[in-house]
Protein backbone atom coordinates (compact mmCIF):
# COMPACT_ATOMS: atom_id res chain seq x y z
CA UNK A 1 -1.54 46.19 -13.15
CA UNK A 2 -3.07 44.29 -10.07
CA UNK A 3 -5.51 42.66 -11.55
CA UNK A 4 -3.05 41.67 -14.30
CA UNK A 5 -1.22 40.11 -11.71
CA UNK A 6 -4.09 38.61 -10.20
CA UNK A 7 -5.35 36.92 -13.44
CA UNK A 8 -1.85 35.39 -13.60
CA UNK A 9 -1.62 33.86 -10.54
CA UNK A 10 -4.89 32.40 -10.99
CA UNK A 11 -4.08 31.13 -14.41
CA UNK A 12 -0.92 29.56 -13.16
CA UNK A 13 -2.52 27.57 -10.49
CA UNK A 14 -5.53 26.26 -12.41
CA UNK A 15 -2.84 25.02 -14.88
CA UNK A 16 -1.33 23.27 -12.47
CA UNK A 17 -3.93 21.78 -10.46
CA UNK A 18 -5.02 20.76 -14.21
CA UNK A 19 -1.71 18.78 -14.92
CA UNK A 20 -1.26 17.55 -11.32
CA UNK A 21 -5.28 15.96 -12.10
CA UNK A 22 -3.98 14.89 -15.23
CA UNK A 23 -0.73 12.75 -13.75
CA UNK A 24 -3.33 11.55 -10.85
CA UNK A 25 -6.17 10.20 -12.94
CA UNK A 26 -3.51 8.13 -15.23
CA UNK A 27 -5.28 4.74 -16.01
CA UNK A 28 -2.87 1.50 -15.74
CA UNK A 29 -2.34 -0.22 -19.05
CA UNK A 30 -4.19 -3.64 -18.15
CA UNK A 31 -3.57 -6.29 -21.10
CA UNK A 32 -6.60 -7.87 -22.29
CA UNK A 33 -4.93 -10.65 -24.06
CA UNK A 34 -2.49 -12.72 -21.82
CA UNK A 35 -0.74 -14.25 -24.80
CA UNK A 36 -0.06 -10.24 -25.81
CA UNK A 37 1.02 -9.65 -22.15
CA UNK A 38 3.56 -12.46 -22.37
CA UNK A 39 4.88 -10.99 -25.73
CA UNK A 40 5.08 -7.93 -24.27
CA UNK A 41 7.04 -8.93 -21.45
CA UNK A 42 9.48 -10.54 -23.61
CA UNK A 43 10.28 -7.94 -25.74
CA UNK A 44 10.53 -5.46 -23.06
CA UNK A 45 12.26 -7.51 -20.41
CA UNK A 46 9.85 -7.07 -17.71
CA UNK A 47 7.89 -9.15 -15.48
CA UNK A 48 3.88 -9.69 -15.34
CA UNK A 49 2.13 -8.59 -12.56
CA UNK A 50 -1.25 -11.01 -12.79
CA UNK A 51 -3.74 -9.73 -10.27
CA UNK A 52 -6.97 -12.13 -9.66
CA UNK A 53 -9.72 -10.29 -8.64
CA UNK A 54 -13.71 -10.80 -8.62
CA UNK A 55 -13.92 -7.25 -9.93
CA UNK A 56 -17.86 -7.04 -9.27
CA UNK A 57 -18.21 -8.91 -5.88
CA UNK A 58 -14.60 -8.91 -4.14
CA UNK A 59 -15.06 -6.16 -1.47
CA UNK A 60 -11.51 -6.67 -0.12
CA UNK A 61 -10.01 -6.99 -3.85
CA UNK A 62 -11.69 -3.32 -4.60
CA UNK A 63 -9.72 -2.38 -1.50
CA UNK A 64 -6.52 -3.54 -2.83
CA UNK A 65 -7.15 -2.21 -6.45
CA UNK A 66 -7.99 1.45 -4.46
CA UNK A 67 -4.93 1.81 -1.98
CA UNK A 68 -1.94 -0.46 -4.20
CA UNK A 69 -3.00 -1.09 -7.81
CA UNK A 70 -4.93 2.67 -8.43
CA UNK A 71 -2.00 4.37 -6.33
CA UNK A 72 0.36 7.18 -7.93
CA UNK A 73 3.73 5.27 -6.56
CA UNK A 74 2.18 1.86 -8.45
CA UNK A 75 1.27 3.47 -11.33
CA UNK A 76 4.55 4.93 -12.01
CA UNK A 77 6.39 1.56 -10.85
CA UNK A 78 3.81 -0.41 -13.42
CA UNK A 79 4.37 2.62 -16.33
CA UNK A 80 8.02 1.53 -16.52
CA UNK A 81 8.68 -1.76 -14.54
CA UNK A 82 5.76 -4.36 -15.63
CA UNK A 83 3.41 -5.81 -17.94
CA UNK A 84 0.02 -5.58 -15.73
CA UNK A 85 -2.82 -8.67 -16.48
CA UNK A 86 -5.86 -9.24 -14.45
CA UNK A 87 -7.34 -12.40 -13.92
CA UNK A 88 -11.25 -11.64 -13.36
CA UNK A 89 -13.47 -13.60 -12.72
CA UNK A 90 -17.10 -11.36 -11.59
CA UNK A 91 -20.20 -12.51 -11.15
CA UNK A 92 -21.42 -10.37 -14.04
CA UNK A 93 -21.09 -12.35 -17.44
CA UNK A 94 -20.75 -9.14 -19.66
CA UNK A 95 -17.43 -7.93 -17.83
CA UNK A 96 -15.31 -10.51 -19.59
CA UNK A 97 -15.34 -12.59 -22.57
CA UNK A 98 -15.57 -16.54 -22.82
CA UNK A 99 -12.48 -16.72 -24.16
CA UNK A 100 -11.09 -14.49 -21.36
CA UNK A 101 -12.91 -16.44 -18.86
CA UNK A 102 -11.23 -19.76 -20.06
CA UNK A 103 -7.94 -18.13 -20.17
CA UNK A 104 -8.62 -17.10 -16.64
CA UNK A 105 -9.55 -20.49 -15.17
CA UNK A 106 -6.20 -21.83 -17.09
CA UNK A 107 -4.15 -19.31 -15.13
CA UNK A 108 -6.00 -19.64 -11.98
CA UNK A 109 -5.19 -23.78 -11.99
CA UNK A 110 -1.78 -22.69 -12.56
CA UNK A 111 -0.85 -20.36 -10.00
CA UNK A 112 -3.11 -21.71 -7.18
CA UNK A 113 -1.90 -25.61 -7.70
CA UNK A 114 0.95 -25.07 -5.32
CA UNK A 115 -1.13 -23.33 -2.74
CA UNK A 116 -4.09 -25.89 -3.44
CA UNK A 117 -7.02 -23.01 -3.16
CA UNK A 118 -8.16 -19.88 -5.42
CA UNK A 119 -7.97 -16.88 -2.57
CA UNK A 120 -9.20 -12.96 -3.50
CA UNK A 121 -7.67 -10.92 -4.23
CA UNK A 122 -4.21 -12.52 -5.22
CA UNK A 123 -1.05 -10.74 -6.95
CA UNK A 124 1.17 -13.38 -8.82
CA UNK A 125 4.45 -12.02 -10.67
CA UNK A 126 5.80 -14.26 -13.42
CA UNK A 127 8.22 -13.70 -16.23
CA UNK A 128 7.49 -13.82 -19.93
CA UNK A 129 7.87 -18.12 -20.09
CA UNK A 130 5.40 -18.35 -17.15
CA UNK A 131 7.36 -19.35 -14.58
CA UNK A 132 6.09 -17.50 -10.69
CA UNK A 133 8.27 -15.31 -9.39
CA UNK A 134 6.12 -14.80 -6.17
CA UNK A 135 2.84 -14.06 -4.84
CA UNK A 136 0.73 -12.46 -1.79
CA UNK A 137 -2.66 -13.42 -1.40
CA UNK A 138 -5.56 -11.56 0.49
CA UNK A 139 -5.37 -8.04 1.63
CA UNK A 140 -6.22 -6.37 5.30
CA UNK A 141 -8.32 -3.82 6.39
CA UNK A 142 -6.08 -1.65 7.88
CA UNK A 143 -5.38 -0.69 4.10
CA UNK A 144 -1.50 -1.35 4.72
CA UNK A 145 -0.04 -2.01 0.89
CA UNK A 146 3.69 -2.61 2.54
CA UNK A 147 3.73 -6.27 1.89
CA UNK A 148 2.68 -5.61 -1.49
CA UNK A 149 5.38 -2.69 -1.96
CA UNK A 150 7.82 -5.13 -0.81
CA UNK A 151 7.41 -8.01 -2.70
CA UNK A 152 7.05 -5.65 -6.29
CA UNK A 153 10.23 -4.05 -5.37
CA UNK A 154 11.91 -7.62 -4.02
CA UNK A 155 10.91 -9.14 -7.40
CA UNK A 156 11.89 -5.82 -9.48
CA UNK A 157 15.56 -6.16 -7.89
CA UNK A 158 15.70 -9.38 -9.06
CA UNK A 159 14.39 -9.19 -12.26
């Protein structure tokens, strides 16, 4: 009867280190295709989150994408709240498309003309006609994601 009981226990945790793994290693449902992303948005009434990045080179962007963008609290907030799109633009000419690229450099001139510079990595909300909700540029190395908390949750309450 012990070891019955034993075998239980240690079924029951495995299962649920399992499912807590499973809930943790969620990926975030990036759109590919910002025309799609804007669609999207539309239809479901929620605001896109574009996040420029140099994926392959960006130490500081990695950084960001590790403590905010890969975090359980954002992926939850991003599951139900927004339409995610990231701007890349590596080094590395297999990581995205031409067509990508282009779109990229479009959104880029768009988003950084009132700030006058391109800055890594850079979070821009917008709503499904393109208009900018807000922003916050750069990142610190004290791995602090409050401003970035803030300013999802400040343009969630408006939204």
């Amino acid at each position: 009867m012990r070891k019955i009981f034993l075998l239980l226990v240690i079924t029951f945790f495995q299962l649920n280190t399992l499912s807590a793994q499973n809930e943790t290693t969620k990926e975030l449902n990036w759109i590919s295709d910002f025309e799609a992303a804007k669609e999207i948005a539309k239809a479901e009434n929620k605001p896109i989150l574009i996040f420029f990045t140099g994926s392959d080179w960006c130490g500081i962007c990695k950084m960001l994408d590790k403590d905010f963008l890969s975090s359980d609290k954002f992926k939850k907030i991003a599951d139900e709240k927004l339409v995610l799109y990231k701007a890349d633009f590596p080094r590395r000419t297999d990581i995205v498309s031409a067509e990508q690229k282009q779109v990229n450099i479009i959104l880029d001139k768009k988003y950084s003309k009132s700030r006058n510079k391109r800055s890594f990595p850079t979070i821009v909300f917008i709503n499904a006609d393109g208009i900018e909700l807000g922003y916050i540029e750069s990142y610190n190395y004290i791995h602090d994601t409050t401003r970035h908390y803030g300013l999802t949750e400040s343009i969630l309450t408006q939204y």
